[in-house]
C-alpha atoms as a PDB file:
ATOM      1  CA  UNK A   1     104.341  90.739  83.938  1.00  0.00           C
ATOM      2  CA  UNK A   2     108.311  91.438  83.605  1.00  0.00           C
ATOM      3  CA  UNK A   3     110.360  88.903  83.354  1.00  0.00           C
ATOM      4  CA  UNK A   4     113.663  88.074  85.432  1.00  0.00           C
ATOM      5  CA  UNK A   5     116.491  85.832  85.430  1.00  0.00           C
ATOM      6  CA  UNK A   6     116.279  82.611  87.843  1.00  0.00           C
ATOM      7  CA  UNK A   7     118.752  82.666  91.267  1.00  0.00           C
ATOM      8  CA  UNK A   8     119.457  80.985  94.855  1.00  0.00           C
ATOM      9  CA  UNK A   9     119.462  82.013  97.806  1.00  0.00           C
ATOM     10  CA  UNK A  10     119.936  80.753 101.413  1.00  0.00           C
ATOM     11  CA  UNK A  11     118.351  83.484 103.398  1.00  0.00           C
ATOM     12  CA  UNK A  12     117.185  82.389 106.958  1.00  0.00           C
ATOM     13  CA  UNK A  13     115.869  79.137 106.584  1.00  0.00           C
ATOM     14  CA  UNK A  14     112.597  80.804 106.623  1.00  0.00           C
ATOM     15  CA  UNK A  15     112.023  82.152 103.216  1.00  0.00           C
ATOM     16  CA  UNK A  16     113.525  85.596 103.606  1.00  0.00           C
ATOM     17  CA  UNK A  17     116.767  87.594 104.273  1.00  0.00           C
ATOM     18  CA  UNK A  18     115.998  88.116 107.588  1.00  0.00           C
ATOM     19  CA  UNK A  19     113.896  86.807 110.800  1.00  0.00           C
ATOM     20  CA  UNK A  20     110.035  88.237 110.052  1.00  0.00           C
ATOM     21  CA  UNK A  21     108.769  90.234 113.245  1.00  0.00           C
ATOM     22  CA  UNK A  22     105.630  88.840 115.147  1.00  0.00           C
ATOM     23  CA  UNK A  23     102.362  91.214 115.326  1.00  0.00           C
ATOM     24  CA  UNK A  24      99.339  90.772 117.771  1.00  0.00           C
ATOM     25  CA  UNK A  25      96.154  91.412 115.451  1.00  0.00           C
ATOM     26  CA  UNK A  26      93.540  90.832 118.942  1.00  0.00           C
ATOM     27  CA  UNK A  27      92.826  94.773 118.874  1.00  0.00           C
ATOM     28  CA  UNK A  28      92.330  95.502 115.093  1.00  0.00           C
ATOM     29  CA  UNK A  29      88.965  95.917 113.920  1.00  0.00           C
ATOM     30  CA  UNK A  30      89.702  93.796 110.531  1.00  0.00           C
ATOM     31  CA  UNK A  31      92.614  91.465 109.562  1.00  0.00           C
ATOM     32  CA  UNK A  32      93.218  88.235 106.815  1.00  0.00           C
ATOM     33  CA  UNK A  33      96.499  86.092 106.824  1.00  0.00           C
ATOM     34  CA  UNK A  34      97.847  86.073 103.184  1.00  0.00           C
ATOM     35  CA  UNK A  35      96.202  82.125 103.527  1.00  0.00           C
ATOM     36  CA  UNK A  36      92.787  83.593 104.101  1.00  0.00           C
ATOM     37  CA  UNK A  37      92.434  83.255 107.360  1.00  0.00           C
ATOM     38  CA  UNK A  38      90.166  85.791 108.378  1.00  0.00           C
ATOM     39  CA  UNK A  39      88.655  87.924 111.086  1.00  0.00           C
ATOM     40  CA  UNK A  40      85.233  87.910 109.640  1.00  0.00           C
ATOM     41  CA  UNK A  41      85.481  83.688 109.063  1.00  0.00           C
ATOM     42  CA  UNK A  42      84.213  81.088 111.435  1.00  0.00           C
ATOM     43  CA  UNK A  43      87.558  81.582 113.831  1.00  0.00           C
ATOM     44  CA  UNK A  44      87.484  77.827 114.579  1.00  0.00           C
ATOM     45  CA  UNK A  45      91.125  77.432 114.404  1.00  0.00           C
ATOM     46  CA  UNK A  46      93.456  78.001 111.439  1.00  0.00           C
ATOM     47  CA  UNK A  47      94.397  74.844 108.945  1.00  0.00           C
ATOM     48  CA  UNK A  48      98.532  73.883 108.063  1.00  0.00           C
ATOM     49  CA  UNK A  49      97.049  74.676 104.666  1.00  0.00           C
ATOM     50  CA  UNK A  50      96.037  78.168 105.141  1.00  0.00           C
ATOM     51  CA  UNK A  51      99.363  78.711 106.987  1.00  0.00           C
ATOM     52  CA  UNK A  52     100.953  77.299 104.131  1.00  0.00           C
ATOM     53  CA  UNK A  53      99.638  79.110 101.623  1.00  0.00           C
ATOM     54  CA  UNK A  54     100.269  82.308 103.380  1.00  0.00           C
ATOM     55  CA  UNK A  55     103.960  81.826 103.700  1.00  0.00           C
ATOM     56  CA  UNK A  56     104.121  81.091  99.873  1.00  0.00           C
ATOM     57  CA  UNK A  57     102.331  84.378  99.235  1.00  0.00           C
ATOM     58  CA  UNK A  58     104.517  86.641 101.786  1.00  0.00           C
ATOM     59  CA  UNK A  59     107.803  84.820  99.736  1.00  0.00           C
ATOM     60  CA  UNK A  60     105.991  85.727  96.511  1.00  0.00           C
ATOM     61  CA  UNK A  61     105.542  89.579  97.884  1.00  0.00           C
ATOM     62  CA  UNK A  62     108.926  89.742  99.066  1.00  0.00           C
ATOM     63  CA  UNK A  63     110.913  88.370  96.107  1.00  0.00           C
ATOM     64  CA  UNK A  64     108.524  89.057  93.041  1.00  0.00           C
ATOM     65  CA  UNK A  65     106.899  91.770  93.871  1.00  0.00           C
ATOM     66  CA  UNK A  66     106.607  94.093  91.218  1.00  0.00           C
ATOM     67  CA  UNK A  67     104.473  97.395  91.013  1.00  0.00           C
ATOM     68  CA  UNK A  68     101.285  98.669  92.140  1.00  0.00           C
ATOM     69  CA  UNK A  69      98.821 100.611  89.713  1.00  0.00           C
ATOM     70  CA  UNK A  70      97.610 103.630  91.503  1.00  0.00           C
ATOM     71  CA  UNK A  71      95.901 106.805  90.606  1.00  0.00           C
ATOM     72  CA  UNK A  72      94.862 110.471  92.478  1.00  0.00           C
ATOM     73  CA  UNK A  73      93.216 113.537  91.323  1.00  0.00           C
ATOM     74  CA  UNK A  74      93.598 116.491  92.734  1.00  0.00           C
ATOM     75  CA  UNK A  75      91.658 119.998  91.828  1.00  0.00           C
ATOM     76  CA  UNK A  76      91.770 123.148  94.028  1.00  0.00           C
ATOM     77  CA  UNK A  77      90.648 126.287  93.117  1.00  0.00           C
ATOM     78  CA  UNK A  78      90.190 129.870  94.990  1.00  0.00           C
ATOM     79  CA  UNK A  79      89.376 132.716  93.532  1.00  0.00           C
ATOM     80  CA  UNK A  80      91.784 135.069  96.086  1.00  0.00           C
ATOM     81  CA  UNK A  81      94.896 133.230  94.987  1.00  0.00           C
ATOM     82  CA  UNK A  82      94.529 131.143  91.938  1.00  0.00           C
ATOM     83  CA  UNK A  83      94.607 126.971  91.414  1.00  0.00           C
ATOM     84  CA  UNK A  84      96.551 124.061  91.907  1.00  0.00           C
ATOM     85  CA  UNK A  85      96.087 120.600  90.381  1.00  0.00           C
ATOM     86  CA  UNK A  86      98.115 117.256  90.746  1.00  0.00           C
ATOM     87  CA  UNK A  87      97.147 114.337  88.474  1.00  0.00           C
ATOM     88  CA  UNK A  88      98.537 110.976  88.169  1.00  0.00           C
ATOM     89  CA  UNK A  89      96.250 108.402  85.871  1.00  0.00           C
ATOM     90  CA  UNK A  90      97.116 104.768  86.064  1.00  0.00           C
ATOM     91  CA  UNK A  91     100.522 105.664  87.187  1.00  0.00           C
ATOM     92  CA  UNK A  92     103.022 102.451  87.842  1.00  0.00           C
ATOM     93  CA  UNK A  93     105.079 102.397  90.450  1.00  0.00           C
ATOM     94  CA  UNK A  94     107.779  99.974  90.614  1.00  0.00           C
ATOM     95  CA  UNK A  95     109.585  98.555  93.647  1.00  0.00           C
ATOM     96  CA  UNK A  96     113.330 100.719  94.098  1.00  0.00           C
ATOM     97  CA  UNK A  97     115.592 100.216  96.818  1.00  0.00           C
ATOM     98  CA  UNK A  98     116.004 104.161  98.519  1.00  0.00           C
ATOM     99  CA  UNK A  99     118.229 106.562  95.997  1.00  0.00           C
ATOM    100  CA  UNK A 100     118.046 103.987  92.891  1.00  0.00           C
ATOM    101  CA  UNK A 101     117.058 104.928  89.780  1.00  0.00           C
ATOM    102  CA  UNK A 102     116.557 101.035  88.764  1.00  0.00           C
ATOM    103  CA  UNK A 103     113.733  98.419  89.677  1.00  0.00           C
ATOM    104  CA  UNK A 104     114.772  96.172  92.781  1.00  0.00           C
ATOM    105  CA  UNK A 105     114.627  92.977  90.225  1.00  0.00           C
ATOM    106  CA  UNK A 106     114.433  89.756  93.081  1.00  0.00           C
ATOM    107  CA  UNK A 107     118.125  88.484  92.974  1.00  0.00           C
ATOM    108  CA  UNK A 108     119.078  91.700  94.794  1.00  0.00           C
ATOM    109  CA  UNK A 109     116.417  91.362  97.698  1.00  0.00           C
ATOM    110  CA  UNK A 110     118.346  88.585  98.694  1.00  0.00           C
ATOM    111  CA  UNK A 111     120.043  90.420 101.362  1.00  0.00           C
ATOM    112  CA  UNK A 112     117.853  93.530 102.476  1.00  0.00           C
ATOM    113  CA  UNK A 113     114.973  95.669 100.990  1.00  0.00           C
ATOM    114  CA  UNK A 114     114.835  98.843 100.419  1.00  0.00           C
ATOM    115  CA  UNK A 115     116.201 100.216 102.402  1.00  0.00           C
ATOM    116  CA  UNK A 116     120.416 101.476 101.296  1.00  0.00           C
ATOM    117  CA  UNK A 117     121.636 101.372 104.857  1.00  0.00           C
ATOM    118  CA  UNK A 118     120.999  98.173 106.265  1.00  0.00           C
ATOM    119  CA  UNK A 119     124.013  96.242 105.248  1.00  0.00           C
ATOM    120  CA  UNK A 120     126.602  99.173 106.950  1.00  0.00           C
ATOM    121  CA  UNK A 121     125.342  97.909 110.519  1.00  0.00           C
ATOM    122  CA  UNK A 122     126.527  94.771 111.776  1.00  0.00           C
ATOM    123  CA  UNK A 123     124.387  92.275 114.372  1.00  0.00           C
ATOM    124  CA  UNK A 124     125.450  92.545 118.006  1.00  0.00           C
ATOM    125  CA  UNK A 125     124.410  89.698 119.813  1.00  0.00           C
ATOM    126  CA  UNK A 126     124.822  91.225 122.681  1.00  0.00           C
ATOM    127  CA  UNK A 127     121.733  93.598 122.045  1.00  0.00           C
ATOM    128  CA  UNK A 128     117.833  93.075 121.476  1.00  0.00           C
ATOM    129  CA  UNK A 129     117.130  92.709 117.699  1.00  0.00           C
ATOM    130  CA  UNK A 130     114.164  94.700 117.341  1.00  0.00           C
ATOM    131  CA  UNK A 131     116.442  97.486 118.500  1.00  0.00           C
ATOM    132  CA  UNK A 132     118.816  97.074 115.775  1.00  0.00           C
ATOM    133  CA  UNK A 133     118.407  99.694 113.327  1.00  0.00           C
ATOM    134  CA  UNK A 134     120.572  98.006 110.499  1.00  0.00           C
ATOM    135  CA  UNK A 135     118.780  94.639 110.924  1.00  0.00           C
ATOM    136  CA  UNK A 136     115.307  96.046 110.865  1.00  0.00           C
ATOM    137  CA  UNK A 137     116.149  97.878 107.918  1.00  0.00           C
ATOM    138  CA  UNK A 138     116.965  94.665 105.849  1.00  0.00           C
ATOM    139  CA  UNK A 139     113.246  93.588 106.181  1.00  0.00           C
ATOM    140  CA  UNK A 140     111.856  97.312 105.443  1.00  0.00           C
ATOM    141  CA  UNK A 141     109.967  97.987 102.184  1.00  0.00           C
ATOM    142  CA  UNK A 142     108.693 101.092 100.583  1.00  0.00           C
ATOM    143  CA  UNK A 143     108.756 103.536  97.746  1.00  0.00           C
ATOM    144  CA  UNK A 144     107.031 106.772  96.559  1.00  0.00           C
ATOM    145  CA  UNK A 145     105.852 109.486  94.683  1.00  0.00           C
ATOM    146  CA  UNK A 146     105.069 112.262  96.716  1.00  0.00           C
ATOM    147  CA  UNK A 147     103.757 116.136  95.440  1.00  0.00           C
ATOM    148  CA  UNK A 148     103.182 118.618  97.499  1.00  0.00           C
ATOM    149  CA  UNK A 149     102.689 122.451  96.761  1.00  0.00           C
ATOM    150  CA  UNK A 150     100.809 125.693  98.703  1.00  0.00           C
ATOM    151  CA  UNK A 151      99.711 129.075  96.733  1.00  0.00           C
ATOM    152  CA  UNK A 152      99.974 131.599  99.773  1.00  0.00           C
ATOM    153  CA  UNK A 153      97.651 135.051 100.507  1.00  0.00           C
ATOM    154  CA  UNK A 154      97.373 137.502 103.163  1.00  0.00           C
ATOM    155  CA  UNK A 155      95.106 134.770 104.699  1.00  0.00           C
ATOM    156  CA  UNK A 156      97.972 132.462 104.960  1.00  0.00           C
ATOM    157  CA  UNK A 157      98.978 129.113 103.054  1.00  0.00           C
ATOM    158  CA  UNK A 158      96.632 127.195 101.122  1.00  0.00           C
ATOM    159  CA  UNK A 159      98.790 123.544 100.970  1.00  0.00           C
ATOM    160  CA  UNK A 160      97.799 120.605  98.295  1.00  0.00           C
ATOM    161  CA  UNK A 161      99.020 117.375  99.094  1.00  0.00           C
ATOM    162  CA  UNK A 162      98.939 113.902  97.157  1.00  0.00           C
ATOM    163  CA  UNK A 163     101.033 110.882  97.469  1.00  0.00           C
ATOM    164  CA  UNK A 164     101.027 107.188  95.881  1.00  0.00           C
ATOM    165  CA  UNK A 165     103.141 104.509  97.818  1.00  0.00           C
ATOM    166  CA  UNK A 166     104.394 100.796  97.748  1.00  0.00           C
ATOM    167  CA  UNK A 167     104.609  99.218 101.206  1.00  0.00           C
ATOM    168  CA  UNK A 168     104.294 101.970 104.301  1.00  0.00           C
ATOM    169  CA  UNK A 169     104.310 105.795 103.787  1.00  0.00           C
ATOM    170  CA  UNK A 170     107.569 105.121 105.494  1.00  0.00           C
ATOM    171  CA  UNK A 171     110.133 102.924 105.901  1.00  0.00           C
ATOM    172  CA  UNK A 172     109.024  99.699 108.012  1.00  0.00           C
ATOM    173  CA  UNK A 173     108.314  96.243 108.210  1.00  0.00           C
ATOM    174  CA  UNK A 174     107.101  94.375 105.610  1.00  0.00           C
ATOM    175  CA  UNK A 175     106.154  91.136 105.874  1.00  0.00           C
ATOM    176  CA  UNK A 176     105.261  89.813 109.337  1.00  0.00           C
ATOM    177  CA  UNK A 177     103.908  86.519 111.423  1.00  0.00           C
ATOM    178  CA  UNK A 178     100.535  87.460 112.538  1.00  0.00           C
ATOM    179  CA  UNK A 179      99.093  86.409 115.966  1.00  0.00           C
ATOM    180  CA  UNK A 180      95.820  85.814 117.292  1.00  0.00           C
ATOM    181  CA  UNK A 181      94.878  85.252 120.550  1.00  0.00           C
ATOM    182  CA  UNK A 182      98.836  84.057 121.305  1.00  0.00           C
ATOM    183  CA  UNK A 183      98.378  81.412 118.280  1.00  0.00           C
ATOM    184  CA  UNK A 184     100.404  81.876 115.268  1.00  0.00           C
ATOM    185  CA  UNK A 185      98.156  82.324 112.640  1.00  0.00           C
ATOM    186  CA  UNK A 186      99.719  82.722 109.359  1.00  0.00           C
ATOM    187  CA  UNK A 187     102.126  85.712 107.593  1.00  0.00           C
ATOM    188  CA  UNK A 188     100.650  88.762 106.370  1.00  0.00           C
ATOM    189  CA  UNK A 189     102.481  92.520 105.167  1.00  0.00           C
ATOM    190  CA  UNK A 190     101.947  95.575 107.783  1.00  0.00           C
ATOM    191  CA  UNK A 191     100.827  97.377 104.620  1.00  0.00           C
ATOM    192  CA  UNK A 192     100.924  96.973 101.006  1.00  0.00           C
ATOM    193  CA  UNK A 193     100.402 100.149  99.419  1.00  0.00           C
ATOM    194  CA  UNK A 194      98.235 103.514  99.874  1.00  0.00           C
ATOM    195  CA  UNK A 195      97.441 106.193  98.100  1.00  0.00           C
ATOM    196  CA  UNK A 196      96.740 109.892 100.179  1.00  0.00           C
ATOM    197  CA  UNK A 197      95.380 113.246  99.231  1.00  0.00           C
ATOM    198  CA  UNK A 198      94.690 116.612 101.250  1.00  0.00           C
ATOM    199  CA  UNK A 199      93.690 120.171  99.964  1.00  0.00           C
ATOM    200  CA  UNK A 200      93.111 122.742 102.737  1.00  0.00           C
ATOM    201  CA  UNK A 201      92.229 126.255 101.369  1.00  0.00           C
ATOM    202  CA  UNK A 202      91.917 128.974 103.645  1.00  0.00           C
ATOM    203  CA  UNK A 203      89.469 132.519 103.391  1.00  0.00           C
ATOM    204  CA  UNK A 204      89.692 134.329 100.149  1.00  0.00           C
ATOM    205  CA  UNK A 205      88.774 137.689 100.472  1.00  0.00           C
ATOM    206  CA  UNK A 206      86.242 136.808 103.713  1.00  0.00           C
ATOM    207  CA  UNK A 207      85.003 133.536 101.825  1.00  0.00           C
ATOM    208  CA  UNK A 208      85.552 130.851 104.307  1.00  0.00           C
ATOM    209  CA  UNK A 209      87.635 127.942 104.337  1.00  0.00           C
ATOM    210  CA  UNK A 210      87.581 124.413 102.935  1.00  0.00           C
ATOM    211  CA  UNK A 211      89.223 120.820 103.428  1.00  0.00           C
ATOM    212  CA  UNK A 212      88.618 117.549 101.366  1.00  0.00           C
ATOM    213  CA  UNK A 213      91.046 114.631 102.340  1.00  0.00           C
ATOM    214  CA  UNK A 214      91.472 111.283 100.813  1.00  0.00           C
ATOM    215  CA  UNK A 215      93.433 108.151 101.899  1.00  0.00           C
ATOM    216  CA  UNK A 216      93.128 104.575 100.532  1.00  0.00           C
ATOM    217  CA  UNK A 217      95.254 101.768 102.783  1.00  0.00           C
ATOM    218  CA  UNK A 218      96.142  98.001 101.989  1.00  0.00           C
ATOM    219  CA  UNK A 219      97.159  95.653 104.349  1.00  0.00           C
ATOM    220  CA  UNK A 220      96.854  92.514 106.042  1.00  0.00           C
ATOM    221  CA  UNK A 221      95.485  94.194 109.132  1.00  0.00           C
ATOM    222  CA  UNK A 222      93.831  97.628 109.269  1.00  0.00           C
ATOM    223  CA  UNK A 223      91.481  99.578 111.749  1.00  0.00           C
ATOM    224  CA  UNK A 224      88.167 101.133 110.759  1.00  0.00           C
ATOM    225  CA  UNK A 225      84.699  99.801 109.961  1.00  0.00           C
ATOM    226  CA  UNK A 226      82.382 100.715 107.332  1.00  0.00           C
ATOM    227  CA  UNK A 227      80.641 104.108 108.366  1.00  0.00           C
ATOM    228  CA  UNK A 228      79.713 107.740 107.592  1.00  0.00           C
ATOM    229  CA  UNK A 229      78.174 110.625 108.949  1.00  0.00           C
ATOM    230  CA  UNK A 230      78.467 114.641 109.739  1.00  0.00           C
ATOM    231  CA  UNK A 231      81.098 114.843 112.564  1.00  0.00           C
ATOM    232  CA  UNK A 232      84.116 112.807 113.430  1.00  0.00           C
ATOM    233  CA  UNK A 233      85.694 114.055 116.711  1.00  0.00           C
ATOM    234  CA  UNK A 234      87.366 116.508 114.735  1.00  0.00           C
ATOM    235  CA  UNK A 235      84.176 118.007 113.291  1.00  0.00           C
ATOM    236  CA  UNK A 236      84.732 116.624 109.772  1.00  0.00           C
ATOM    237  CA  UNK A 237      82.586 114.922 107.848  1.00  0.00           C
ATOM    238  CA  UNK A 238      83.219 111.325 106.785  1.00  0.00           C
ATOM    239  CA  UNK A 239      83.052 108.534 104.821  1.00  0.00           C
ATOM    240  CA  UNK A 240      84.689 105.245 105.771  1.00  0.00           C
ATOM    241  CA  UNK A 241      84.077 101.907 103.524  1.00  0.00           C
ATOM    242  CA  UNK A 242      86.105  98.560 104.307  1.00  0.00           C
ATOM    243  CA  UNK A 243      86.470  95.683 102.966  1.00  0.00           C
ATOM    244  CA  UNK A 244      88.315  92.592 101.920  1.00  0.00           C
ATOM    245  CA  UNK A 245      89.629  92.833  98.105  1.00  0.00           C
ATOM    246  CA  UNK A 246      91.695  90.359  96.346  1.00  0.00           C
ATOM    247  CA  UNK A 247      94.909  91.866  94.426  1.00  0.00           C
ATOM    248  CA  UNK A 248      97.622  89.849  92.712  1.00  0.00           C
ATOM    249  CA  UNK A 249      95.684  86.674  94.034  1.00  0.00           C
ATOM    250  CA  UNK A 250      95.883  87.514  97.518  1.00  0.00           C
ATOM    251  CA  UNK A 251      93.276  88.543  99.849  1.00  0.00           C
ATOM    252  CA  UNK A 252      93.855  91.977 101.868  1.00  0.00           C
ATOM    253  CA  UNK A 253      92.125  94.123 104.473  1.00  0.00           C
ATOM    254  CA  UNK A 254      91.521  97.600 102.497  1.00  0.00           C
ATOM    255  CA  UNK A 255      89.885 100.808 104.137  1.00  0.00           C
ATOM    256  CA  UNK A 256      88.905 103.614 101.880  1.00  0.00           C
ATOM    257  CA  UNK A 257      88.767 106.733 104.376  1.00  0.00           C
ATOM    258  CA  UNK A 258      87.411 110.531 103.137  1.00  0.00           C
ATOM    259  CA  UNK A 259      87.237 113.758 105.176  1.00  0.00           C
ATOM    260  CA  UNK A 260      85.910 117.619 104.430  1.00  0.00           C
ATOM    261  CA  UNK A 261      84.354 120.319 105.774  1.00  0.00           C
ATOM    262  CA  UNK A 262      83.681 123.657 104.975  1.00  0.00           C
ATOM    263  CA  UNK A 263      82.762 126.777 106.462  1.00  0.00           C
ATOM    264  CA  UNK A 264      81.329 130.777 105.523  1.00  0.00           C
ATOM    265  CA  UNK A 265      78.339 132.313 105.592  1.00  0.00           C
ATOM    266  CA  UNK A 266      78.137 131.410 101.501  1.00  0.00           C
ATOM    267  CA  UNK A 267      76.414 128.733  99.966  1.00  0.00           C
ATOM    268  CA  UNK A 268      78.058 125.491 100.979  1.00  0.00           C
ATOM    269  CA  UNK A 269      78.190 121.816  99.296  1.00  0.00           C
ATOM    270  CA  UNK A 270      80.133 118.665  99.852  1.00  0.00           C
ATOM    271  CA  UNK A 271      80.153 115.371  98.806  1.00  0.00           C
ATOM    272  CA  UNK A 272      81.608 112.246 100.081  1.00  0.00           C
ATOM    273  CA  UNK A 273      81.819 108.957  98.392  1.00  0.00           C
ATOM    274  CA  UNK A 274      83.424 106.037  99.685  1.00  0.00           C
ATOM    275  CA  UNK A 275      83.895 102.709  97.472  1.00  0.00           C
ATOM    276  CA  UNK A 276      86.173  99.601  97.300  1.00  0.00           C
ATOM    277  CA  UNK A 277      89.734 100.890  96.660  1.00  0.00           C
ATOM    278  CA  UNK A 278      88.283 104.498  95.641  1.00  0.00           C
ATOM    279  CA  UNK A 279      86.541 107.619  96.501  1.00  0.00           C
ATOM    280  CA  UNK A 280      85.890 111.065  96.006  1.00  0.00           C
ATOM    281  CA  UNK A 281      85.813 114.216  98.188  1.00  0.00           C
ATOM    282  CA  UNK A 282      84.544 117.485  96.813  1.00  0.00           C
ATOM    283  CA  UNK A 283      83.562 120.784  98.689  1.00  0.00           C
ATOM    284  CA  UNK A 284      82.649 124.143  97.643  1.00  0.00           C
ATOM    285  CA  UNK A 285      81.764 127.544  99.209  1.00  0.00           C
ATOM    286  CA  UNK A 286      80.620 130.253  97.240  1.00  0.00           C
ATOM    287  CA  UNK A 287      80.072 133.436  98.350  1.00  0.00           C
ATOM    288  CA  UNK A 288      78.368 136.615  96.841  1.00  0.00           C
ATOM    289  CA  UNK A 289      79.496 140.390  96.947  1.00  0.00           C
ATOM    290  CA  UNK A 290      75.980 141.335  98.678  1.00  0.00           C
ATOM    291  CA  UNK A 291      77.523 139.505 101.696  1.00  0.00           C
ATOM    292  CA  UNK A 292      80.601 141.898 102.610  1.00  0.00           C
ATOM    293  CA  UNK A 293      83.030 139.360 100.730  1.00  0.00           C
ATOM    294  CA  UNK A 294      83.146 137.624  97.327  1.00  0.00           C
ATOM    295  CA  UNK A 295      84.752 134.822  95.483  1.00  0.00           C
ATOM    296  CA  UNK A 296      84.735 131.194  95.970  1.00  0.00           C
ATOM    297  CA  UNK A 297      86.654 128.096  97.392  1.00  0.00           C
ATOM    298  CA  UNK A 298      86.492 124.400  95.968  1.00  0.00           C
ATOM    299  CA  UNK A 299      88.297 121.379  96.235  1.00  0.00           C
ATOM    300  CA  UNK A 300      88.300 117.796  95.012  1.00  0.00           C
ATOM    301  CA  UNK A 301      90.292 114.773  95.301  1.00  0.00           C
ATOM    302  CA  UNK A 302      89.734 111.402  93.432  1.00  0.00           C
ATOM    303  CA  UNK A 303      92.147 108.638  94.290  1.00  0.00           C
ATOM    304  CA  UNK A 304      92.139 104.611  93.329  1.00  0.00           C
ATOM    305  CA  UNK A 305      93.951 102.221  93.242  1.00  0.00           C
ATOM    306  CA  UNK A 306      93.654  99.381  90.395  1.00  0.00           C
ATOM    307  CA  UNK A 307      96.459  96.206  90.647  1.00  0.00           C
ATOM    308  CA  UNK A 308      99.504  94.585  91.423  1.00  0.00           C
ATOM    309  CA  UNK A 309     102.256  93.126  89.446  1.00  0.00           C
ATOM    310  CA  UNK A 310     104.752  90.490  89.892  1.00  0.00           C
ATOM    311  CA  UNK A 311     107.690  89.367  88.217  1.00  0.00           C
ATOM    312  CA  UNK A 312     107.867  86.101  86.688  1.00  0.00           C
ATOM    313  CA  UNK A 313     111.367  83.347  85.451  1.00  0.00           C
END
């Protein structure tokens, strides 16, 4: 845990630099208030000390909130083209306000997030705040590592994507007052980190095609149950596992979502394997010179992520 120098600050009389945006969770399929108050509990009515305890969580994500500990894997080969292959193992990544080289230590969150901007737009009172760009931005939280590369052929592009990231994918909310059936239920965060992966290789010389993709999501309120099988509405194949998992102390929502599919007339394999805060997607297609074309396609994505960190005085 790093350590950081003590400070005061006024803020909004609510715990944070700015006024924290309402959410209606009625229509998502899972959701837990930083004070445990959950979807899958007896919903009997939440306690003053579950509301409590979820405002002193969302102050300790906002101000001390540190790093996340993620990691993907990402192998592609074909044999028309060549291979790719992104790898990040236990990486760290550390909360930065947008074009900083430095950690966003907790005495400088005092007055916005991450975002650089907000502080060049003044409030008009005369206008809606949620339509404020400047003010929303002082409550937004994110950062990033993002790769992204393609090896191209006659067939076209053959893209490999992977991406580990603190709060949303992109910049947004944060920290917000969840609702339940018009009854304030407790704070929560829109999303706390995710980790993505995608690999789509097309023919090689008449092979076929493959896709494997890989997300992991972490949030207070999420859609998506627990389920698999050999056709989304897209034709994939999937793998969906969620659950409730405890990180820095603090319950979340977490949904661990895989997708692939292949195609050729070749031999064919894939494997799906959805877990708590991991998973794997792996597909092959090989096919031999008796059959007109030759070579072979394969992809495979690992991703997981592993903890959070906070700063402490």
């Amino acid at each position: 845990m790093p350590q950081t120098d003590s400070f005061k600050a006024v803020g909004n009389l609510n715990g944070f630099p700015f006024c924290v945006p309402r959410v209606d969770v009625d229509s998502f399929d899972n959701w837990i208030t930083l004070g445990g108050y959950s979807s899958t509990g007896e919903l009997e009515g939440v306690t003053p000390s579950q509301i409590d305890l979820s405002l002193k969580n969302a102050m300790n994500l906002w101000w001390n909130f540190h790093s996340i500990t993620g990691s993907y894997n990402v192998n592609s080969s074909n044999s028309a083209v060549g291979n790719l292959e992104f790898i990040k193992e236990d990486h760290i990544l550390t909360v930065k306000r947008e074009n900083e080289t430095d950690d966003l230590i907790p005495s400088r969150r005092a007055c916005r997030g991450t975002h650089t901007s907000a502080d060049d737009i003044s409030y008009n009172p005369e206008l809606p705040y949620e339509n404020q760009l400047g003010i929303r931005r002082a409550r937004e939280f994110t950062n990033d590592i993002q790769e992204s590369n393609s090896l191209s052929s006659s067939d076209g592009s053959n893209p490999v994507d992977a991406g580990l990231f603190i709060g949303s994918s992109v910049l947004d909310d944060f920290i917000v007052r969840m609702y339940y059936e018009g009854i304030f239920i407790g704070y929560g965060v829109k999303q706390l980190a995710q980790v993505t992966a995608t690999v789509d290789f097309n023919s090689a010389s008449g092979v076929g095609s493959t896709f494997s993709g890989a997300l992991i999501t972490v949030a207070s309120y999420l859609n998506g149950v627990t389920s698999s099988g050999p056709s989304d509405p897209l034709g994939f194949n999937f793998d969906i596992k969620a659950s409730e998992v405890s990180l820095g102390s603090m319950q979340f929502r977490s949904v661990t979502d895989l997708r692939a599919t292949n195609s050729g007339s070749g031999t064919k394999t894939l494997t799906l394997d959805a877990d708590v805060l991991s998973g794997t997607s792996s597909t092959r297609v090989d096919e031999p010179a008796s059959s007109g074309g030759s070579g072979s396609l394969s992809t495979s994505i690992s991703i997981s992520l592993e903890a959070t960190d906070f700063y402490t005085y």
